[in-house]
PDB file of N, CA and C in Angstrom:
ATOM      1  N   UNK A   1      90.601 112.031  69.596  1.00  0.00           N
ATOM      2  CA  UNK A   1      91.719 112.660  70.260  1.00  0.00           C
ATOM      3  C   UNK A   1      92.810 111.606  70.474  1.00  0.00           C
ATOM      4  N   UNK A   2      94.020 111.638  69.780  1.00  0.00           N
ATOM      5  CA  UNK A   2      95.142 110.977  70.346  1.00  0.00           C
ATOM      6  C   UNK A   2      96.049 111.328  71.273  1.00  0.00           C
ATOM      7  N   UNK A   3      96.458 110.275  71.839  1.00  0.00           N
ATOM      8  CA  UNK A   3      96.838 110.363  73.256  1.00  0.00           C
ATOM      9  C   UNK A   3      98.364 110.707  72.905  1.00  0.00           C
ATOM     10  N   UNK A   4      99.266 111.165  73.446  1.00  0.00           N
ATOM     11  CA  UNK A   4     100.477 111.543  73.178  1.00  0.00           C
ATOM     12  C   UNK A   4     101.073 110.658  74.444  1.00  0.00           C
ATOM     13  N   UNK A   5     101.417 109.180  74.064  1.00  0.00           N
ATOM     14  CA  UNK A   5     102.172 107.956  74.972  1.00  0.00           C
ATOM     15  C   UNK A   5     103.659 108.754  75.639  1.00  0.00           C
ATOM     16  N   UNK A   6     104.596 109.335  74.975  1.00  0.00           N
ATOM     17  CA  UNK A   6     105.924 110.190  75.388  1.00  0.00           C
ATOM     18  C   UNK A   6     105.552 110.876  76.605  1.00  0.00           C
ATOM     19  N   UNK A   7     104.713 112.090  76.624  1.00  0.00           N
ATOM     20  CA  UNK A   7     104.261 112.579  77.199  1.00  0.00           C
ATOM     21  C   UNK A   7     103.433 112.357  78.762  1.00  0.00           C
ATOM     22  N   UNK A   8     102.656 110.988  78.487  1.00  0.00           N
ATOM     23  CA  UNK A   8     101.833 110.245  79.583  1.00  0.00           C
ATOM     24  C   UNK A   8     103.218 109.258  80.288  1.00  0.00           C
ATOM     25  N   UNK A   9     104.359 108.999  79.871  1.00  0.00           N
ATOM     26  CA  UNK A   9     105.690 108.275  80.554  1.00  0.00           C
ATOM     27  C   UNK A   9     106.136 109.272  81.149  1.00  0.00           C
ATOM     28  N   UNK A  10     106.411 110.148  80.854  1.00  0.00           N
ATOM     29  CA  UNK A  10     107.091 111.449  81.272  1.00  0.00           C
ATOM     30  C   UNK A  10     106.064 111.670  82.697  1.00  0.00           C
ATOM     31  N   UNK A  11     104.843 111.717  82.514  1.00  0.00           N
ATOM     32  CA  UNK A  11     104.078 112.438  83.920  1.00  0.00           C
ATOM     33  C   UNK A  11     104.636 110.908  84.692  1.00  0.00           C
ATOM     34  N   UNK A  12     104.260 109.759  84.397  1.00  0.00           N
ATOM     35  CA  UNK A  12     104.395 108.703  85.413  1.00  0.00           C
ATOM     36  C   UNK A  12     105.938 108.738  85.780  1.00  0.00           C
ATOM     37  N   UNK A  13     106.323 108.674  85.043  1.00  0.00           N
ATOM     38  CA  UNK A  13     108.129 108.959  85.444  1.00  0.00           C
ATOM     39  C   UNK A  13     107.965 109.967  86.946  1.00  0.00           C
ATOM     40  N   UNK A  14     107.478 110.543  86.639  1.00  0.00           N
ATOM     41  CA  UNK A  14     107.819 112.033  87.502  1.00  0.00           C
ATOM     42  C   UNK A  14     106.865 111.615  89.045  1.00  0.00           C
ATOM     43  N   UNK A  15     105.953 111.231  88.506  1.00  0.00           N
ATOM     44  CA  UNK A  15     104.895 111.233  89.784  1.00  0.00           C
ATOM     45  C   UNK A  15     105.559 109.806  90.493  1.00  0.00           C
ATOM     46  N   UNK A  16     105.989 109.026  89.836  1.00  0.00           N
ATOM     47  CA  UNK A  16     106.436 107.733  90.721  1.00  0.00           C
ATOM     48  C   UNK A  16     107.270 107.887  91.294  1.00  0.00           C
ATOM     49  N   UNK A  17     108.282 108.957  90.849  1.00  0.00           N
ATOM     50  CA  UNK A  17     109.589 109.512  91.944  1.00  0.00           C
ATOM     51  C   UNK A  17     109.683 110.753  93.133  1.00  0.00           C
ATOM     52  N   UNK A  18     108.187 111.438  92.841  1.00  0.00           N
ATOM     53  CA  UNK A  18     107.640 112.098  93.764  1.00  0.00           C
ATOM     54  C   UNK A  18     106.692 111.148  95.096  1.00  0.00           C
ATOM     55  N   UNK A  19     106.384 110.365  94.594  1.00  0.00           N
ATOM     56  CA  UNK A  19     105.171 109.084  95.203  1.00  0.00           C
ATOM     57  C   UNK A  19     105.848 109.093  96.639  1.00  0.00           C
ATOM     58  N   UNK A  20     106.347 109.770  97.280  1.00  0.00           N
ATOM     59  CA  UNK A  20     106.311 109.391  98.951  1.00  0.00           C
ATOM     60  C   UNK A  20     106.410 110.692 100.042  1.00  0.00           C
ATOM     61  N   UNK A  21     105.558 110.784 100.700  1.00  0.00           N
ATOM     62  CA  UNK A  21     105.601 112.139 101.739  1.00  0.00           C
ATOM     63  C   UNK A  21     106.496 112.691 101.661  1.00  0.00           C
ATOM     64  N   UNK A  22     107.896 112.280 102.008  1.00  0.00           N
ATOM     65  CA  UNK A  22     108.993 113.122 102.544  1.00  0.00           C
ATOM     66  C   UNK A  22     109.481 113.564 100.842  1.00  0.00           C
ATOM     67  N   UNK A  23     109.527 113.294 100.089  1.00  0.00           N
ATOM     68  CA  UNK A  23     109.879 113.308  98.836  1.00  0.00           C
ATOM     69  C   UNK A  23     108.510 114.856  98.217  1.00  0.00           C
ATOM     70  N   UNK A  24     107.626 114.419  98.802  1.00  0.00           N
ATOM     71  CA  UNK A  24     106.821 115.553  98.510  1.00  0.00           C
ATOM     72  C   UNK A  24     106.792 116.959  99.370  1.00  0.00           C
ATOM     73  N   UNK A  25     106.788 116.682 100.670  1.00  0.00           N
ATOM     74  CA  UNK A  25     107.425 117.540 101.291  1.00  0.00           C
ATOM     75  C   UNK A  25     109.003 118.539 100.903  1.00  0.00           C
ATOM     76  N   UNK A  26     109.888 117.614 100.531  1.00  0.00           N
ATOM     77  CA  UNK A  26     110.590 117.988 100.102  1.00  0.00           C
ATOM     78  C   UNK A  26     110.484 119.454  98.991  1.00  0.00           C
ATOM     79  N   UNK A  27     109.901 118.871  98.072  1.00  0.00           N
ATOM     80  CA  UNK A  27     109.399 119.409  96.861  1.00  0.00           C
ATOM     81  C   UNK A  27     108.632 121.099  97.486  1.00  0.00           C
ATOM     82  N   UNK A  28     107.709 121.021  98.297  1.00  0.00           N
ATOM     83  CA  UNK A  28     107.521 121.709  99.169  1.00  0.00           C
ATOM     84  C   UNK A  28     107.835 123.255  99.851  1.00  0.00           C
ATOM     85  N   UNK A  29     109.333 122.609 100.545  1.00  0.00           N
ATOM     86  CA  UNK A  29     110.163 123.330 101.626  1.00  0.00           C
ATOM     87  C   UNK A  29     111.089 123.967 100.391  1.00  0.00           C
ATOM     88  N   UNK A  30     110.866 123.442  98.856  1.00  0.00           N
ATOM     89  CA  UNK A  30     111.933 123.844  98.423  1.00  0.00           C
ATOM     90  C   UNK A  30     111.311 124.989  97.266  1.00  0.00           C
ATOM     91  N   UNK A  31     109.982 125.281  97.329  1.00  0.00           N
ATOM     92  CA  UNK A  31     109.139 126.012  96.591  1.00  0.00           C
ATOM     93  C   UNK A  31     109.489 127.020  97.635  1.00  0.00           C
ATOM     94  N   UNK A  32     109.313 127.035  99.051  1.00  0.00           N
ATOM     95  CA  UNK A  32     109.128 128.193  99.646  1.00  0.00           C
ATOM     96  C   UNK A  32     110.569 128.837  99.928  1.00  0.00           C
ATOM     97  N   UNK A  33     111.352 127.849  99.728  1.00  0.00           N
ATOM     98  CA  UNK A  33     113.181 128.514  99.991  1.00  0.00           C
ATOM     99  C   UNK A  33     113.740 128.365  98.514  1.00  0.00           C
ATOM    100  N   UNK A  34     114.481 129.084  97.881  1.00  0.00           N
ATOM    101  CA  UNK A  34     115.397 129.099  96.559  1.00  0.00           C
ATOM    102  C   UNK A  34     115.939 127.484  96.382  1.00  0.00           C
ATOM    103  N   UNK A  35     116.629 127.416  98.303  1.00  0.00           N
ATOM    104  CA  UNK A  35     117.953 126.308  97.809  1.00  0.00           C
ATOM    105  C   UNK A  35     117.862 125.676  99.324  1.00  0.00           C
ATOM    106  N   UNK A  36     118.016 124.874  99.752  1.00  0.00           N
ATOM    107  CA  UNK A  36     118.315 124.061 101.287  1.00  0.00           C
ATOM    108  C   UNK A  36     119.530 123.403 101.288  1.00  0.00           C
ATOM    109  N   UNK A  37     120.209 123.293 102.245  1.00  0.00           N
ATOM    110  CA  UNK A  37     121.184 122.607 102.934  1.00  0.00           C
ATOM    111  C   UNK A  37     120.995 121.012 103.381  1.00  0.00           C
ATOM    112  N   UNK A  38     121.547 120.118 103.133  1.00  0.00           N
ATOM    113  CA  UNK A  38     120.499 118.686 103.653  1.00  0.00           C
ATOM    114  C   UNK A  38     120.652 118.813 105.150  1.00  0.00           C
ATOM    115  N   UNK A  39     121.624 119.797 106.017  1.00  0.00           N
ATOM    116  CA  UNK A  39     121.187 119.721 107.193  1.00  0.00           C
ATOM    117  C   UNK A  39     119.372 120.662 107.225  1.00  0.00           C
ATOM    118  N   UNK A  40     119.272 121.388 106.438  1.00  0.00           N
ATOM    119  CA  UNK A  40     118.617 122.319 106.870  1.00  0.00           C
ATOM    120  C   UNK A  40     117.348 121.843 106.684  1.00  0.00           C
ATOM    121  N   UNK A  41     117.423 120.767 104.995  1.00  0.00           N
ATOM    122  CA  UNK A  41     116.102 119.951 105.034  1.00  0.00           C
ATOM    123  C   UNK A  41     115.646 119.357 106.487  1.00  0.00           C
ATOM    124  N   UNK A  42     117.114 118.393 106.816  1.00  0.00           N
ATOM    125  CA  UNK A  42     116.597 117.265 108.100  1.00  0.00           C
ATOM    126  C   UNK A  42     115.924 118.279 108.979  1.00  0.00           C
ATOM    127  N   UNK A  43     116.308 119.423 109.849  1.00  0.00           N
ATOM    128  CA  UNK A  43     116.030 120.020 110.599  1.00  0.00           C
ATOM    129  C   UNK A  43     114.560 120.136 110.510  1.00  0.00           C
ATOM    130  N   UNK A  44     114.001 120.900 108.957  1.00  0.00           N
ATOM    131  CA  UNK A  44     112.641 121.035 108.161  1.00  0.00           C
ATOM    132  C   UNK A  44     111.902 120.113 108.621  1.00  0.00           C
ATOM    133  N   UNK A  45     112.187 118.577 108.311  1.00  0.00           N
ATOM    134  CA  UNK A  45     111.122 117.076 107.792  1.00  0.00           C
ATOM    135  C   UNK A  45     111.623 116.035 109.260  1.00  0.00           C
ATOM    136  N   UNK A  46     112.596 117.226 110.068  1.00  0.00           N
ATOM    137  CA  UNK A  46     112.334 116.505 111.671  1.00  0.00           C
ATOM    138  C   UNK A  46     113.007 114.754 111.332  1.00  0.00           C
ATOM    139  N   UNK A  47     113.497 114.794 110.034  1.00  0.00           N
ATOM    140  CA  UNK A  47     114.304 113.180 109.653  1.00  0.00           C
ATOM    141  C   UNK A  47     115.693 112.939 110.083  1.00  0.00           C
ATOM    142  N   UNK A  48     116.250 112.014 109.778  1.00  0.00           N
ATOM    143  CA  UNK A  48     117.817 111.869 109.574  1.00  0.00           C
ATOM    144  C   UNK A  48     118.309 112.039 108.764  1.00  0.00           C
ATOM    145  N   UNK A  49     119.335 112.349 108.823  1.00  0.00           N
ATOM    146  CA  UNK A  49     120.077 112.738 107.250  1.00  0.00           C
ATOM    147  C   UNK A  49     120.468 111.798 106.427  1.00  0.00           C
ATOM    148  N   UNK A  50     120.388 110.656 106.448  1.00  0.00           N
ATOM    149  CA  UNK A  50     120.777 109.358 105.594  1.00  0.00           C
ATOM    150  C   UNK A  50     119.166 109.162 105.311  1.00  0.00           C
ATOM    151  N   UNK A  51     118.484 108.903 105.082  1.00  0.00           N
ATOM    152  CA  UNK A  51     116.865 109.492 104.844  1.00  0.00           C
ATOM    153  C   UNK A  51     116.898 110.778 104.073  1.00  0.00           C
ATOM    154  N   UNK A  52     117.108 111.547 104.400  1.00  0.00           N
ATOM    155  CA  UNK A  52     117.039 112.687 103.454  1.00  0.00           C
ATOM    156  C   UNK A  52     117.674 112.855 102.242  1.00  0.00           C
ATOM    157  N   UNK A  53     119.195 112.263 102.514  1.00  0.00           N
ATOM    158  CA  UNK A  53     119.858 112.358 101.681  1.00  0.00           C
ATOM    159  C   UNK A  53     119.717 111.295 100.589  1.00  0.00           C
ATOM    160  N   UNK A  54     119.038 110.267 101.138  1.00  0.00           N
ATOM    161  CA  UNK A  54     118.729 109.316 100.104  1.00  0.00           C
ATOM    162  C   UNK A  54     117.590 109.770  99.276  1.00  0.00           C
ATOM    163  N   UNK A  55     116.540 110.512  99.382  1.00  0.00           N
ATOM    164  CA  UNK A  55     115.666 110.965  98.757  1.00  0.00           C
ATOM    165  C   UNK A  55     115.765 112.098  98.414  1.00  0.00           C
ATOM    166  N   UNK A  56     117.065 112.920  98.429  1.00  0.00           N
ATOM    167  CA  UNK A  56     117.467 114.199  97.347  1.00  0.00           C
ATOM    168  C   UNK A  56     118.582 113.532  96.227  1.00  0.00           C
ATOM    169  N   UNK A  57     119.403 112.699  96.635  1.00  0.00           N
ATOM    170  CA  UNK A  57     119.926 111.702  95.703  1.00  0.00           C
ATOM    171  C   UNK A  57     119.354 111.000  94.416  1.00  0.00           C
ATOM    172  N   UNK A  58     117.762 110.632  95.086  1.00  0.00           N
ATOM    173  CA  UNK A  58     117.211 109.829  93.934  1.00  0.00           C
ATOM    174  C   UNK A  58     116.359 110.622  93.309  1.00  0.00           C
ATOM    175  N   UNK A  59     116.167 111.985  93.448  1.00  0.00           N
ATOM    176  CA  UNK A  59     115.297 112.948  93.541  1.00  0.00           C
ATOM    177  C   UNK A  59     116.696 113.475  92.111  1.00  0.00           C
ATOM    178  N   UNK A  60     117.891 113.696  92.140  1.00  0.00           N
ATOM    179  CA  UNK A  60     118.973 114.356  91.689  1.00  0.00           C
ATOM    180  C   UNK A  60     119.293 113.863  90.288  1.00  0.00           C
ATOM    181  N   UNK A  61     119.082 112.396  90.762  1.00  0.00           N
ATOM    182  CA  UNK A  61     119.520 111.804  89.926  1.00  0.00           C
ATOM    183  C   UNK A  61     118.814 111.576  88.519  1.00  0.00           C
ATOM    184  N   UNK A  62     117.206 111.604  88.805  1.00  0.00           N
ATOM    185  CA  UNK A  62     116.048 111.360  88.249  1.00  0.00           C
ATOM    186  C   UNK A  62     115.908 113.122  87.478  1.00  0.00           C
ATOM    187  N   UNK A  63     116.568 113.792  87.847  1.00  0.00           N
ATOM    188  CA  UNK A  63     116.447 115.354  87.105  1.00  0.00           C
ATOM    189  C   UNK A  63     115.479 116.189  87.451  1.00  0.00           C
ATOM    190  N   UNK A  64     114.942 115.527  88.876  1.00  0.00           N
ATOM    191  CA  UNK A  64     114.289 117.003  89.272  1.00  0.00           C
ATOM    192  C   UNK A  64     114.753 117.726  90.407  1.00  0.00           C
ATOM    193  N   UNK A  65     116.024 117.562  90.983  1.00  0.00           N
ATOM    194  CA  UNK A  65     116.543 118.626  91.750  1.00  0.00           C
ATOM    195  C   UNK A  65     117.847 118.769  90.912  1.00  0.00           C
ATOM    196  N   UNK A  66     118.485 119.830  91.591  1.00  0.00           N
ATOM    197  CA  UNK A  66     119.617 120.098  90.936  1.00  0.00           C
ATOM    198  C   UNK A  66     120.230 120.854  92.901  1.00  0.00           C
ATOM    199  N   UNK A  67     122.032 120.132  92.824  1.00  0.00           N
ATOM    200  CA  UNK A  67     122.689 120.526  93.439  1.00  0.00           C
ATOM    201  C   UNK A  67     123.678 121.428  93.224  1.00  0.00           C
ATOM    202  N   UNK A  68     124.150 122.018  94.128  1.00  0.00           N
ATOM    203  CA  UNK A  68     125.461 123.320  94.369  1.00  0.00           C
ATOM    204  C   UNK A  68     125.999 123.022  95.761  1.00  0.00           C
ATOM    205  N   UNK A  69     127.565 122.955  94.887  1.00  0.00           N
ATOM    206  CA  UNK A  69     128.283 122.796  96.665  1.00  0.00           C
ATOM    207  C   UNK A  69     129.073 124.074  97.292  1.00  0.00           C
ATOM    208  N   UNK A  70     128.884 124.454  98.391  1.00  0.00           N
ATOM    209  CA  UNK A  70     129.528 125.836  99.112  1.00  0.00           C
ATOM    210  C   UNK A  70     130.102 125.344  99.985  1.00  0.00           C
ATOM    211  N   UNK A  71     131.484 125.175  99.642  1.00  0.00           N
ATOM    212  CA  UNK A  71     132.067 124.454 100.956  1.00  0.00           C
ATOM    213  C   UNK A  71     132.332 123.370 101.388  1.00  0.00           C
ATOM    214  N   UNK A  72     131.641 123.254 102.864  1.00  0.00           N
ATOM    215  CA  UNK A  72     131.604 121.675 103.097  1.00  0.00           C
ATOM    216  C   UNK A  72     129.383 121.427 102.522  1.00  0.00           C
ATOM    217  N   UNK A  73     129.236 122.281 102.405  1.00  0.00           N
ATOM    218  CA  UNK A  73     127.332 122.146 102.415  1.00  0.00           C
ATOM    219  C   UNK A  73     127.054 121.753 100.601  1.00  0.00           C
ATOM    220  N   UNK A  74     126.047 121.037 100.433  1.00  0.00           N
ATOM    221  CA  UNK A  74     125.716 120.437  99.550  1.00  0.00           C
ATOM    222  C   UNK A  74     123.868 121.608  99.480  1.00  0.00           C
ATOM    223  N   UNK A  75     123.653 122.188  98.372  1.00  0.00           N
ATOM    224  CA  UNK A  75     122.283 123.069  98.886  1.00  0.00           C
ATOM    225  C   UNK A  75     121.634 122.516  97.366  1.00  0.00           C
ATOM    226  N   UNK A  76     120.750 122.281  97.554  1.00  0.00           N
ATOM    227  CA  UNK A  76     119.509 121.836  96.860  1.00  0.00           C
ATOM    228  C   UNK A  76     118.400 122.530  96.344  1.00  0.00           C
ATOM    229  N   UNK A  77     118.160 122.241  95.197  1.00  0.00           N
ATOM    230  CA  UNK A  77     116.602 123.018  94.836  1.00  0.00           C
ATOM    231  C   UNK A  77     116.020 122.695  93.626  1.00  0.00           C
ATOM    232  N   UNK A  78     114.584 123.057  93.619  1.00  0.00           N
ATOM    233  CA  UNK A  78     113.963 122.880  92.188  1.00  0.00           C
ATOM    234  C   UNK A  78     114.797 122.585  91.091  1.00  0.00           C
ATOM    235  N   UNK A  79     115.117 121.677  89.987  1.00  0.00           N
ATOM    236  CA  UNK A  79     115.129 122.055  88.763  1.00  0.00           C
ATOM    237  C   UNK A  79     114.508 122.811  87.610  1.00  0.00           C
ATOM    238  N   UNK A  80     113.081 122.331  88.072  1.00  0.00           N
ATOM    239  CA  UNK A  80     111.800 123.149  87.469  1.00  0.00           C
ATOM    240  C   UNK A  80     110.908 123.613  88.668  1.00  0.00           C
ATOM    241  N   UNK A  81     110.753 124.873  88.188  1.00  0.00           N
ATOM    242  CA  UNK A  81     109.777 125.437  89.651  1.00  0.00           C
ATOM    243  C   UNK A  81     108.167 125.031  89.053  1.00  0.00           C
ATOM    244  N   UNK A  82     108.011 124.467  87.862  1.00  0.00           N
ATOM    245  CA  UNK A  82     106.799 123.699  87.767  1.00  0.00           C
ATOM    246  C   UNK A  82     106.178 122.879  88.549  1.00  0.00           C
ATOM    247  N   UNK A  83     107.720 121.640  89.271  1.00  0.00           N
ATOM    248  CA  UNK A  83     107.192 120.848  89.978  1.00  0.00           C
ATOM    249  C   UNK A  83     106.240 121.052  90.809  1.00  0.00           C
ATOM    250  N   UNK A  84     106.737 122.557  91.640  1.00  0.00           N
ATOM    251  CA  UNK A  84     106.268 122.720  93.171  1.00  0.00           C
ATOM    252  C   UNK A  84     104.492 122.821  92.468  1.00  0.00           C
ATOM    253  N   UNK A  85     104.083 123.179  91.058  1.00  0.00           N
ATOM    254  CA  UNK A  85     102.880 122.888  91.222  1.00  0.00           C
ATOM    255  C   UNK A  85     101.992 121.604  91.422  1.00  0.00           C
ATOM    256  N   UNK A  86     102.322 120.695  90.727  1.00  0.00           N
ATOM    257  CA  UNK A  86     102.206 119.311  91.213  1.00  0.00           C
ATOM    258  C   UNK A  86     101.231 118.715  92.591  1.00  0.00           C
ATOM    259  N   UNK A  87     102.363 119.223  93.640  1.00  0.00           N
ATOM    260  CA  UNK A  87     101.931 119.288  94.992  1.00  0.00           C
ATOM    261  C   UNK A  87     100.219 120.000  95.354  1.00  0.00           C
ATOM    262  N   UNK A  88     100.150 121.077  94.257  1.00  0.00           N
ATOM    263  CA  UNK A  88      99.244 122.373  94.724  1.00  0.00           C
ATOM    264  C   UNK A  88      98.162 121.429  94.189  1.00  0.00           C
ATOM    265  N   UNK A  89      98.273 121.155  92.919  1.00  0.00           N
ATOM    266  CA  UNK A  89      97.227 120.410  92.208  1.00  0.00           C
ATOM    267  C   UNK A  89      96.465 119.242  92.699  1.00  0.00           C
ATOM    268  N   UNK A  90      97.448 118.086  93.828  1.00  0.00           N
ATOM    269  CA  UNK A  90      97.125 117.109  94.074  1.00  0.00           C
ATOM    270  C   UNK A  90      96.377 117.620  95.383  1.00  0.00           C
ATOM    271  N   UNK A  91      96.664 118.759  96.399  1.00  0.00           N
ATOM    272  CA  UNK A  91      96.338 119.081  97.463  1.00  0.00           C
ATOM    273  C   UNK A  91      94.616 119.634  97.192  1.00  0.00           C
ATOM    274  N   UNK A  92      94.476 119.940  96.081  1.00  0.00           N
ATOM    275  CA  UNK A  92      93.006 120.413  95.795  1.00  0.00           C
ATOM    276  C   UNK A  92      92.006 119.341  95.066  1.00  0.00           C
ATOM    277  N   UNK A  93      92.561 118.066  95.214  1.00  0.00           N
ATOM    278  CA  UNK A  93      92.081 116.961  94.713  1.00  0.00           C
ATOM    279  C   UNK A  93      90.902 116.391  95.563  1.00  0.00           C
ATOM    280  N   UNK A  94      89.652 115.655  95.551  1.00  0.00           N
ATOM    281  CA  UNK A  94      88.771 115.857  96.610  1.00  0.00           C
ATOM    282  C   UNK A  94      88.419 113.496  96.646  1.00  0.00           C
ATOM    283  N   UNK A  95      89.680 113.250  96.421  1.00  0.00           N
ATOM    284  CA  UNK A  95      89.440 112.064  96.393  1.00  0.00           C
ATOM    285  C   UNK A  95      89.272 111.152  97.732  1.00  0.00           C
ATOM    286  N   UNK A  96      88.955 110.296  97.610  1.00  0.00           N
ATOM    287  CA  UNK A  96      88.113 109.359  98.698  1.00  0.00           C
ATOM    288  C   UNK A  96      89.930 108.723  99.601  1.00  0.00           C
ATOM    289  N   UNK A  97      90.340 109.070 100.391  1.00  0.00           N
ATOM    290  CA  UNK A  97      91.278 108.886 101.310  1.00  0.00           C
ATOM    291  C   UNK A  97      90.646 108.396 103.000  1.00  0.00           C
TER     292      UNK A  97
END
């Protein structure tokens, strides 16, 4: 069986920019809502908004959220609603923590 290397960069790509609670959380709050507000995240993850916003930024930038602006509000969400499985997969994982 050969390993498909493109493919195995692509998952680490993805999982290393998911790799931190609030970043996963994120991922999360945004499976169960269409789109969030970064006030509406902070409110969500109980953070600050320079915190939040730094991790929908690098989250944006990296191509797995995608933004829309209404106004003065900046609203956020999935690029791929694949991601939110990710989360589901790792949560049923039975590893030694």
């Amino acid at each position: 069986m050969k390993i498909n290397k493109n493919k195995l960069e692509k998952a680490a790509f993805i999982l290393k920019t998911i790799a931190h609670p609030t970043r996963l959380s994120i991922i999360h709050l945004l499976e169960e809502h269409e789109r969030l507000s970064v006030n509406e995240l902070c409110s969500e993850l109980s953070c600050e908004q320079s915190l939040v916003s730094h991790h929908l930024s690098n989250m944006r930038i990296k191509g797995l959220l995608k933004s829309e602006r209404d106004g003065i509000n900046i609203y956020y969400s999935l690029k791929e609603k694949e991601l939110a499985g990710i989360v589901s997969v790792i949560e049923h994982c039975h590893c030694n923590m």
